[in-house]
PDB file of N, CA and C in Angstrom:
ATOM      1  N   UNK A   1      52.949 113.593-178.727  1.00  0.00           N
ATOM      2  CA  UNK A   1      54.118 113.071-179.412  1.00  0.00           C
ATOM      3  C   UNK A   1      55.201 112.668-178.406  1.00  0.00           C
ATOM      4  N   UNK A   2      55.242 113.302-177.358  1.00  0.00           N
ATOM      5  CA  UNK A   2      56.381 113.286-176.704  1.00  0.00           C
ATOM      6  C   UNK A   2      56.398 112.012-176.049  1.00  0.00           C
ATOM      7  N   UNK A   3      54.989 112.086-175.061  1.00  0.00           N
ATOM      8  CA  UNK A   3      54.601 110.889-174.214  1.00  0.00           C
ATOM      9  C   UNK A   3      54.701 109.425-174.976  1.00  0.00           C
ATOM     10  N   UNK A   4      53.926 109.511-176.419  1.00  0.00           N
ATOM     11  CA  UNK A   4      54.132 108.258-176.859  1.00  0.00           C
ATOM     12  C   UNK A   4      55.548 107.505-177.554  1.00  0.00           C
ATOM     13  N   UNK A   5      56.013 108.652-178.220  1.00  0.00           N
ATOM     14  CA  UNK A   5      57.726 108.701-178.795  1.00  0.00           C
ATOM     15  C   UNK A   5      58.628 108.929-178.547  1.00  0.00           C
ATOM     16  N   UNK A   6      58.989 109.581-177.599  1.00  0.00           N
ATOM     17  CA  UNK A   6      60.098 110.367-176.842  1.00  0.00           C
ATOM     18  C   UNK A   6      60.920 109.807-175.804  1.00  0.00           C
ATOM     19  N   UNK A   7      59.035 110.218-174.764  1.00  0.00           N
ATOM     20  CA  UNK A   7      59.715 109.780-173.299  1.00  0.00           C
ATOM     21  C   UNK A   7      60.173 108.549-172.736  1.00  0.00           C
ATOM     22  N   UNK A   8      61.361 108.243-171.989  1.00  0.00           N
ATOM     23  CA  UNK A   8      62.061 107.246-171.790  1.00  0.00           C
ATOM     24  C   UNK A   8      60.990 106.429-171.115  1.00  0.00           C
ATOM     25  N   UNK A   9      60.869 105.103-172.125  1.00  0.00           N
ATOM     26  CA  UNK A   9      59.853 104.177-171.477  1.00  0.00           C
ATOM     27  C   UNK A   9      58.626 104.092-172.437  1.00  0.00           C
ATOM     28  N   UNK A  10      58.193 105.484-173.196  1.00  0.00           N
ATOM     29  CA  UNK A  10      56.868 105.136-173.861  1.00  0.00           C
ATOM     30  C   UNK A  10      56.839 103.932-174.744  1.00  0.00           C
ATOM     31  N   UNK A  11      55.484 104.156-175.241  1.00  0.00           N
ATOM     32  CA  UNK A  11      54.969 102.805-175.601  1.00  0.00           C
ATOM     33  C   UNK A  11      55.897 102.583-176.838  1.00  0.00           C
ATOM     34  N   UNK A  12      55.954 103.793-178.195  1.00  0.00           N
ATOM     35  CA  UNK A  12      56.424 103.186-179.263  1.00  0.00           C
ATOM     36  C   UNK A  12      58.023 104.128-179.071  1.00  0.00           C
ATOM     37  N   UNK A  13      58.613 104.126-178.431  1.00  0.00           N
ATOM     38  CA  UNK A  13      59.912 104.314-177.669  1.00  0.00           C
ATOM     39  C   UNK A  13      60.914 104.576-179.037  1.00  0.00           C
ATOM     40  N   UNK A  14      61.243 105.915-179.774  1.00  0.00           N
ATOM     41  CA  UNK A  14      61.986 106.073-181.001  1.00  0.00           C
ATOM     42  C   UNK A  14      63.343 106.049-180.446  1.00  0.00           C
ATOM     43  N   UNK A  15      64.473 105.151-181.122  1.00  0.00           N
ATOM     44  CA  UNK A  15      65.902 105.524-181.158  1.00  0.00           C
ATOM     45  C   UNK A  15      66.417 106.789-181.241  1.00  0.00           C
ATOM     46  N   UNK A  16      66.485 107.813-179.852  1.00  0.00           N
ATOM     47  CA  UNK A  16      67.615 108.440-179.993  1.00  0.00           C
ATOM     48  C   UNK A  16      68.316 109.080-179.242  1.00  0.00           C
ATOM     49  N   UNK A  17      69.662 109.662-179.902  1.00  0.00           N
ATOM     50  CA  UNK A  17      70.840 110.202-178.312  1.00  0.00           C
ATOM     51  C   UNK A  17      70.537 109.896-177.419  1.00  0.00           C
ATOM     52  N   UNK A  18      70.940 109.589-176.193  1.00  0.00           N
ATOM     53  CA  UNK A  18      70.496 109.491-174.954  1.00  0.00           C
ATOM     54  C   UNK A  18      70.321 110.960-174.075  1.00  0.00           C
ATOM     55  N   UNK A  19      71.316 111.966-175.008  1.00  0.00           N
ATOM     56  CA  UNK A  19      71.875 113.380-174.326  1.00  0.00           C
ATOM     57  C   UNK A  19      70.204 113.989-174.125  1.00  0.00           C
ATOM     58  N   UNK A  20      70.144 113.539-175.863  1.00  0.00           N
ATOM     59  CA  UNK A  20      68.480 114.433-176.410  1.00  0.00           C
ATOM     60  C   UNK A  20      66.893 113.906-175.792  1.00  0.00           C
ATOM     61  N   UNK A  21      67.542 112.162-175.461  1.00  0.00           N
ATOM     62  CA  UNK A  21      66.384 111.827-174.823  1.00  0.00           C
ATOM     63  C   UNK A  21      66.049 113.112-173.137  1.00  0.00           C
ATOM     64  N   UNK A  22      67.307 112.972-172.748  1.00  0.00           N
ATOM     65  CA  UNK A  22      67.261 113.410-171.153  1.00  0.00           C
ATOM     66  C   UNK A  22      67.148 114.935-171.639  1.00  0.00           C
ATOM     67  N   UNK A  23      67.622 115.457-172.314  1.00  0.00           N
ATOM     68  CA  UNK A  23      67.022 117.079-172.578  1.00  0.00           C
ATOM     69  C   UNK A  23      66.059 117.443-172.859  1.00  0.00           C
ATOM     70  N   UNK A  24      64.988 116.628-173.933  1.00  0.00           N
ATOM     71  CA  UNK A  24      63.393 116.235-174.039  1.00  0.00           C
ATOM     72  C   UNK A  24      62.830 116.100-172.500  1.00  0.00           C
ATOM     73  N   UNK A  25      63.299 115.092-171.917  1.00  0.00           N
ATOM     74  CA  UNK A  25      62.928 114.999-170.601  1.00  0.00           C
ATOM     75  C   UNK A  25      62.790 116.080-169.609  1.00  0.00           C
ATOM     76  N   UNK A  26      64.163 116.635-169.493  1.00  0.00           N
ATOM     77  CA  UNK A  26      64.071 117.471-168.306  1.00  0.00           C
ATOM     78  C   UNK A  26      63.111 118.960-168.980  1.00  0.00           C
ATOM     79  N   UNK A  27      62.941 119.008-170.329  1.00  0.00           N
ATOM     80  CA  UNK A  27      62.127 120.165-170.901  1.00  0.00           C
ATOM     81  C   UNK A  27      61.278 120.041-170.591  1.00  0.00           C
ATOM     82  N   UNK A  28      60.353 119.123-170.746  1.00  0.00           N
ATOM     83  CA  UNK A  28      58.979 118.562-170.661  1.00  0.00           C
ATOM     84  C   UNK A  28      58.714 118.434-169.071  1.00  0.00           C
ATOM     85  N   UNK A  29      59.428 118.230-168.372  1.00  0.00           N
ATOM     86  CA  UNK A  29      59.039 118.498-166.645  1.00  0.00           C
ATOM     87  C   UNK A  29      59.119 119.573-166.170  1.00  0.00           C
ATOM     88  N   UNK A  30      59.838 120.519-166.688  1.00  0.00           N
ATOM     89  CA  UNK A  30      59.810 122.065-165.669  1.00  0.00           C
ATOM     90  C   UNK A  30      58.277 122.711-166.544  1.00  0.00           C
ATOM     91  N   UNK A  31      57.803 123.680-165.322  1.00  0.00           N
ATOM     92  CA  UNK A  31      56.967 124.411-164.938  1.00  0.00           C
ATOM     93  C   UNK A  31      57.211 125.822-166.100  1.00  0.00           C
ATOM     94  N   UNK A  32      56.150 125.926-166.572  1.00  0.00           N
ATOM     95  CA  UNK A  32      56.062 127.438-167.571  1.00  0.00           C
ATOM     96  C   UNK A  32      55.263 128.542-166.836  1.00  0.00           C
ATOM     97  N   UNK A  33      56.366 129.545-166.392  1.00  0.00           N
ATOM     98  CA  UNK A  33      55.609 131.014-165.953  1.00  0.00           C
ATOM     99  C   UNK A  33      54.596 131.819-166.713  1.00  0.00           C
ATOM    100  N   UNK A  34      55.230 133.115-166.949  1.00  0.00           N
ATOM    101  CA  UNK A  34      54.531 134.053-167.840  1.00  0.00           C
ATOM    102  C   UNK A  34      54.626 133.992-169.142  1.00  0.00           C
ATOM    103  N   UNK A  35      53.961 134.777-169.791  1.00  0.00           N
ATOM    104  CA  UNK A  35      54.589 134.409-171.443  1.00  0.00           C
ATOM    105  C   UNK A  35      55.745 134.511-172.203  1.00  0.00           C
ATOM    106  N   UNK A  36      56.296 135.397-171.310  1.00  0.00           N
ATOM    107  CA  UNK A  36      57.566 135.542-171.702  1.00  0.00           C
ATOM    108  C   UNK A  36      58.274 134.117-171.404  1.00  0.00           C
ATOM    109  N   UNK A  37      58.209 133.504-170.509  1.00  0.00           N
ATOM    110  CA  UNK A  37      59.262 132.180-170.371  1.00  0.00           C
ATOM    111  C   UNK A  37      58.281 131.240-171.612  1.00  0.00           C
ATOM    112  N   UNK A  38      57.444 131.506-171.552  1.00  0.00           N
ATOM    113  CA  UNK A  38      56.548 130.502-171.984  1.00  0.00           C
ATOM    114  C   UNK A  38      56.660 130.574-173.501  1.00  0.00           C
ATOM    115  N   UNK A  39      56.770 131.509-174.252  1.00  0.00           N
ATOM    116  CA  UNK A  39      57.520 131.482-176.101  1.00  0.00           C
ATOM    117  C   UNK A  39      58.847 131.109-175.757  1.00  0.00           C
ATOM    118  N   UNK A  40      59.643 131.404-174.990  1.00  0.00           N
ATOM    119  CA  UNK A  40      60.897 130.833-174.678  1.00  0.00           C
ATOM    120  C   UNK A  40      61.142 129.264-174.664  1.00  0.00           C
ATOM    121  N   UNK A  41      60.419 128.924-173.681  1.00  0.00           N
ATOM    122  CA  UNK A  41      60.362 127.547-173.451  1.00  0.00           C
ATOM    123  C   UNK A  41      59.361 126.597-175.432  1.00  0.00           C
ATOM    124  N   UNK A  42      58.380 127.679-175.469  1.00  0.00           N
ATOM    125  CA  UNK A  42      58.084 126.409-176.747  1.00  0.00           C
ATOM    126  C   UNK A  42      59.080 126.588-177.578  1.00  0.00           C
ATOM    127  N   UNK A  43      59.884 127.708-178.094  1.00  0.00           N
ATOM    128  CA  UNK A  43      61.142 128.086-178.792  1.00  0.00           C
ATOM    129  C   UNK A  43      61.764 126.454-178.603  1.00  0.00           C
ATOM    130  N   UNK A  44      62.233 126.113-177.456  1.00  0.00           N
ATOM    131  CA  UNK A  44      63.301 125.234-176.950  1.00  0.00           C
ATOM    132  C   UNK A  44      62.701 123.999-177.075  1.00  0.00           C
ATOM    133  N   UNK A  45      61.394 123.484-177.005  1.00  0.00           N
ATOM    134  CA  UNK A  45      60.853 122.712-177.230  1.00  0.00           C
ATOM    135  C   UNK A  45      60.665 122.058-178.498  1.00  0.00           C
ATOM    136  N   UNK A  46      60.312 123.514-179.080  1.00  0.00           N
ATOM    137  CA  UNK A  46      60.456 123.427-180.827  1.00  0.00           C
ATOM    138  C   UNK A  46      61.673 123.005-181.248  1.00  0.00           C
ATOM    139  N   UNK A  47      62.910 123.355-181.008  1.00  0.00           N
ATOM    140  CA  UNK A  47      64.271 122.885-181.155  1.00  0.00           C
ATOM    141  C   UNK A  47      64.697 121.731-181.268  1.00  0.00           C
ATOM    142  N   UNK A  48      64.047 121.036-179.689  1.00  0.00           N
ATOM    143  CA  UNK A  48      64.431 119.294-179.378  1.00  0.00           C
ATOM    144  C   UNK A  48      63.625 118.569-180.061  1.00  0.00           C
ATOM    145  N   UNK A  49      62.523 119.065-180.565  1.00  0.00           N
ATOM    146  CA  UNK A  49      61.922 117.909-181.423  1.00  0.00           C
ATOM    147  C   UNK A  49      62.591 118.243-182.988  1.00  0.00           C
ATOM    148  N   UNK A  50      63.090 119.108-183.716  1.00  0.00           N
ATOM    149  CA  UNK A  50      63.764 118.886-184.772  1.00  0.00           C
ATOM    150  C   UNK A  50      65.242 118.371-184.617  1.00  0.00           C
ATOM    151  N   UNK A  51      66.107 118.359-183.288  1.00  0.00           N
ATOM    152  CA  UNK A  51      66.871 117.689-183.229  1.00  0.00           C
ATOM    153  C   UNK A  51      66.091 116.340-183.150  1.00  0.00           C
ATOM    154  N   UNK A  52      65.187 115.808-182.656  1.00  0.00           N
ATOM    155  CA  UNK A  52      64.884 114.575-182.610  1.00  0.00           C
ATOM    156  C   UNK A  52      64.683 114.001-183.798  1.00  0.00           C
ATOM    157  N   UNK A  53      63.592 114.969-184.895  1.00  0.00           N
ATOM    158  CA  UNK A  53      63.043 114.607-186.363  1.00  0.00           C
ATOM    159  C   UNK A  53      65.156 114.112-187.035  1.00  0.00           C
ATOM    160  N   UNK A  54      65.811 114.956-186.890  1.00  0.00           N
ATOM    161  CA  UNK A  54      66.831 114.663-187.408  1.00  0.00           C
ATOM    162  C   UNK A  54      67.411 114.299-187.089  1.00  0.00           C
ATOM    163  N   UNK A  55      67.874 113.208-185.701  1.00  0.00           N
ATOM    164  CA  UNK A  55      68.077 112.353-185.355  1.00  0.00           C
ATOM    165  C   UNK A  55      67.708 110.818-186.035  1.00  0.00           C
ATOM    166  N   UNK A  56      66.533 110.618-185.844  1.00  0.00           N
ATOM    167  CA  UNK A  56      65.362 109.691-186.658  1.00  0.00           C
ATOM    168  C   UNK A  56      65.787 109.709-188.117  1.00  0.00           C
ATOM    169  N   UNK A  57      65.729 110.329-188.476  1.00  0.00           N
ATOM    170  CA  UNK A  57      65.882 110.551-190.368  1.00  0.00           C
ATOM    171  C   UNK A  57      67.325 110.027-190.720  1.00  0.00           C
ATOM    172  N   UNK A  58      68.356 110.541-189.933  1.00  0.00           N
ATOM    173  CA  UNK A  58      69.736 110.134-190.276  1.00  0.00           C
ATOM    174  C   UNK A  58      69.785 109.011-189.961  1.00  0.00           C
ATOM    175  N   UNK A  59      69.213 108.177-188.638  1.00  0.00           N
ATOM    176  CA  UNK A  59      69.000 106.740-188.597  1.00  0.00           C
ATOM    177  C   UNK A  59      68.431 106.054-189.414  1.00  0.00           C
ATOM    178  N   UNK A  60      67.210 106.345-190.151  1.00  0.00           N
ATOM    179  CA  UNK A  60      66.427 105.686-191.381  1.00  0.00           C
ATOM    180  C   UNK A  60      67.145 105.743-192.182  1.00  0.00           C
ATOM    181  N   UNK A  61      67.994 107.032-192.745  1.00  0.00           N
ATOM    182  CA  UNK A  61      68.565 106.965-193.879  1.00  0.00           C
ATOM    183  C   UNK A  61      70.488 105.982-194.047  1.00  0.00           C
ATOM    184  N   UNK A  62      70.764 105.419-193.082  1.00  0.00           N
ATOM    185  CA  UNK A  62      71.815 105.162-192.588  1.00  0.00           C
ATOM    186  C   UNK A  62      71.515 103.736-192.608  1.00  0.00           C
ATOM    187  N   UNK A  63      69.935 103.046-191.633  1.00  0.00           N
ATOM    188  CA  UNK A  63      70.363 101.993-191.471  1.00  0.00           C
ATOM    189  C   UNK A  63      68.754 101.230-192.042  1.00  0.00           C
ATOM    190  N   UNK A  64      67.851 101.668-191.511  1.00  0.00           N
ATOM    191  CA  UNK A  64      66.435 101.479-192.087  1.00  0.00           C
ATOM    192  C   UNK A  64      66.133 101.295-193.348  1.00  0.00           C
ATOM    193  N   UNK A  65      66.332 102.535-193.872  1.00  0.00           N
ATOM    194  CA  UNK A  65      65.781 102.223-195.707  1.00  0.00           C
ATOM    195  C   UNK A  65      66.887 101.104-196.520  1.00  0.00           C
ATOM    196  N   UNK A  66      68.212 101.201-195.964  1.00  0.00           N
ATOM    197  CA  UNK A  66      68.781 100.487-197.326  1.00  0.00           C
ATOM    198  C   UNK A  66      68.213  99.251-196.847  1.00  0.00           C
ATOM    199  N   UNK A  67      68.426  98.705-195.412  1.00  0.00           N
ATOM    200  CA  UNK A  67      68.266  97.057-195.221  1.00  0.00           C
ATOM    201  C   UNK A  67      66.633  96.733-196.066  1.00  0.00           C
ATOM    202  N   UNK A  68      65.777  97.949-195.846  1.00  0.00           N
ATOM    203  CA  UNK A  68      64.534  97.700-196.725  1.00  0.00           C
ATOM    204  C   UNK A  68      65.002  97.536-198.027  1.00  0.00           C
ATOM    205  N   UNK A  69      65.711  98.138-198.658  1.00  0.00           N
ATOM    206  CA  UNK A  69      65.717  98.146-200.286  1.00  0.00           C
ATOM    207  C   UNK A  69      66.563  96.820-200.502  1.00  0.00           C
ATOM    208  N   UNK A  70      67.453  96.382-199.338  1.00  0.00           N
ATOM    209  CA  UNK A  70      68.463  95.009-199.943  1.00  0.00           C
ATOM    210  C   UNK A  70      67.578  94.007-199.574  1.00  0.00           C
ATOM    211  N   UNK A  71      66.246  94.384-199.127  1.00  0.00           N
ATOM    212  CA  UNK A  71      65.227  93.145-198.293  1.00  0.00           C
ATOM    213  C   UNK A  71      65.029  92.433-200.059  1.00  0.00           C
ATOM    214  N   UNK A  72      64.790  90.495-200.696  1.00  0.00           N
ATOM    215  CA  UNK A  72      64.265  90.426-201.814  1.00  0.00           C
ATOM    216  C   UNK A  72      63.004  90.562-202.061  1.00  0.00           C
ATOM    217  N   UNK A  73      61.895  90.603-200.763  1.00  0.00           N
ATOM    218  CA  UNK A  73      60.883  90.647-201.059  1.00  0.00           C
ATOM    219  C   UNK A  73      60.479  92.097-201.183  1.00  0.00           C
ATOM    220  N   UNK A  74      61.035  93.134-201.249  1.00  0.00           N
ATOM    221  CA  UNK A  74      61.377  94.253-202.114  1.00  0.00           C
ATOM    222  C   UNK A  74      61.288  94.287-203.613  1.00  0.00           C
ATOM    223  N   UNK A  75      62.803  93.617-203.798  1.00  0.00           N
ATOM    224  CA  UNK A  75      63.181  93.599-205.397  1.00  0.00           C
ATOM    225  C   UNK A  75      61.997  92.232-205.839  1.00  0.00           C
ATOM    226  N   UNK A  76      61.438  91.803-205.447  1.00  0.00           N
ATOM    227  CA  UNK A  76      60.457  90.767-206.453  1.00  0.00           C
ATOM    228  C   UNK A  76      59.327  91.739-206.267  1.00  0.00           C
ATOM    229  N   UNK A  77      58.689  92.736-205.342  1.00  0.00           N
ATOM    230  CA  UNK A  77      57.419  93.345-205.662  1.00  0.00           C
ATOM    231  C   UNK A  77      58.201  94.213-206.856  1.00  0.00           C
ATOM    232  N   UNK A  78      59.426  94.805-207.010  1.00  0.00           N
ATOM    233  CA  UNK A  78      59.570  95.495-207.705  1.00  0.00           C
ATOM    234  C   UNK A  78      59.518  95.046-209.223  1.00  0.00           C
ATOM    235  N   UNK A  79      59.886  94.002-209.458  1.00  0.00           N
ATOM    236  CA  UNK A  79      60.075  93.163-210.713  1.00  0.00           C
ATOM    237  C   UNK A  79      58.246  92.709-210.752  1.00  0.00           C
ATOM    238  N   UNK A  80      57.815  92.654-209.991  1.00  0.00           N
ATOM    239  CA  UNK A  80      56.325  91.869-210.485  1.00  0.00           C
ATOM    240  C   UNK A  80      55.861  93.022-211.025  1.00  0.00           C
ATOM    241  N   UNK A  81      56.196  94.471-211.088  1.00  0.00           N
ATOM    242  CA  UNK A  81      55.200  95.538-211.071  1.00  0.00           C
ATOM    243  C   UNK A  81      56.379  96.179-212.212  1.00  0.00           C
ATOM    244  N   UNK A  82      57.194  96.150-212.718  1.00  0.00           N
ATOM    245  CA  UNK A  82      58.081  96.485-213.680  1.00  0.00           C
ATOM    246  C   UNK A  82      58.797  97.346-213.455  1.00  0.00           C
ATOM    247  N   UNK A  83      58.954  97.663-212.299  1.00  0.00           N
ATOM    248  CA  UNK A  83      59.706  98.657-212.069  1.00  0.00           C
ATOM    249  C   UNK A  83      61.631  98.264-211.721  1.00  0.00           C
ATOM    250  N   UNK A  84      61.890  97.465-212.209  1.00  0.00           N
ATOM    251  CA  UNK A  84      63.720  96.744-212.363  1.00  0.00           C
ATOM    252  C   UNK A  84      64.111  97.930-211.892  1.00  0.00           C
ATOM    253  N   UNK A  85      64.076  98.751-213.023  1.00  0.00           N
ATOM    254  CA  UNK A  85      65.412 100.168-212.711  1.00  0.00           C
ATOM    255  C   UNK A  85      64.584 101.112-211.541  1.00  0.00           C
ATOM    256  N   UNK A  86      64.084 100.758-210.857  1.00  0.00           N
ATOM    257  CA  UNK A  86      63.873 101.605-209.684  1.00  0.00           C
ATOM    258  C   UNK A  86      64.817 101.146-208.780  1.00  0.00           C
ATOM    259  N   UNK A  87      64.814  99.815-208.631  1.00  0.00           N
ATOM    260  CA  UNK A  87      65.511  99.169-207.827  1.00  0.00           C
ATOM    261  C   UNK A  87      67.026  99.166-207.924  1.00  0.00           C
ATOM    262  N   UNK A  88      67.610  99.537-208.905  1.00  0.00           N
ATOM    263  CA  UNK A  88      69.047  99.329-209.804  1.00  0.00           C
ATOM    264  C   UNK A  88      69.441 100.791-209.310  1.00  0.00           C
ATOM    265  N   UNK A  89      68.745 102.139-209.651  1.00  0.00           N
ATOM    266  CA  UNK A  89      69.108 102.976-209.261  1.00  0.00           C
ATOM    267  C   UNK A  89      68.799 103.174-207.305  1.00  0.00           C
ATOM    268  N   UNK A  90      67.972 102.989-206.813  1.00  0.00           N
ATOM    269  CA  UNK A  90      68.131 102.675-205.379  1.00  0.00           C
ATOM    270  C   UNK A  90      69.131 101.988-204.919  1.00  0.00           C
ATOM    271  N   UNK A  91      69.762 101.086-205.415  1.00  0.00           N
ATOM    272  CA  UNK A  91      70.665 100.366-204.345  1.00  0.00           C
ATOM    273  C   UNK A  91      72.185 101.278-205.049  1.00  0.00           C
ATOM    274  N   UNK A  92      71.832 101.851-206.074  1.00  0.00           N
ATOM    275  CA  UNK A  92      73.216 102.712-206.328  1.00  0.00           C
ATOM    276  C   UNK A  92      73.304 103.710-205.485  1.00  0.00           C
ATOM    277  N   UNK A  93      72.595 104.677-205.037  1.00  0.00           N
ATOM    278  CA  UNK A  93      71.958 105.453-203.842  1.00  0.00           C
ATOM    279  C   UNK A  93      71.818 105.315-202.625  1.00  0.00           C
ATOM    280  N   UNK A  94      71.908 103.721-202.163  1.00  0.00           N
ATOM    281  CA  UNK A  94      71.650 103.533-200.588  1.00  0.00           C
ATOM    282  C   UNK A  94      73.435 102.400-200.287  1.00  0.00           C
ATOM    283  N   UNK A  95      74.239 102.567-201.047  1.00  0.00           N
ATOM    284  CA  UNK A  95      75.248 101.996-200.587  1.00  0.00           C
ATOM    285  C   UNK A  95      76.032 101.936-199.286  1.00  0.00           C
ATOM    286  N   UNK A  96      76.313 100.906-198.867  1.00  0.00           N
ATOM    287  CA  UNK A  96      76.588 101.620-197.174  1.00  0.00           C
ATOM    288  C   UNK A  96      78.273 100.652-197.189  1.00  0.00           C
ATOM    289  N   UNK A  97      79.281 101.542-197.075  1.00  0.00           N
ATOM    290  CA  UNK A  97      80.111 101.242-196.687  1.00  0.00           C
ATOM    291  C   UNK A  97      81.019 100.105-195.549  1.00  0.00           C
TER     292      UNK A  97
END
């Protein structure tokens, strides 16, 4: 996950912090001792990737999903398939200031 999403440069390269990119980074390069550092360190590891998951999510939900829902070729699959008020209540829900 890290190599392909994370790390500065990978291939499918996700938007985020720059703080969290370089703290992902410098996590992922130091050296793991005994086990004791070593639940420590996945502890911390475990951490930066849910700051990352929620990083990502507040961006989708901010800027990703609505431009999808104001996309028309959206609202016409939605109307070909009958679903109008899906769409009516979504854009009441994704309003962006």
């Amino acid at each position: 996950l890290y190599n392909a999403f994370l790390a500065p440069g990978s291939p499918c390269e996700l938007n985020i912090d720059h703080s969290l990119r370089n703290a992902l980074a410098s996590r992922m390069t130091r050296a793991v001792g005994d086990d004791k550092s070593m639940v420590a360190s996945l502890k911390e590891v475990a951490n930066l990737f849910q700051r990352a998951q929620s990083s990502v999510f507040k961006l989708m939900a901010s800027d990703s999903v609505p431009k999808f829902v104001r996309d028309p070729k959206y609202a016409t699959m939605l109307k070909e398939r009958n679903f109008d008020h899906v769409l009516s209540s979504t854009l009441a829900n994704t309003s962006i200031s």
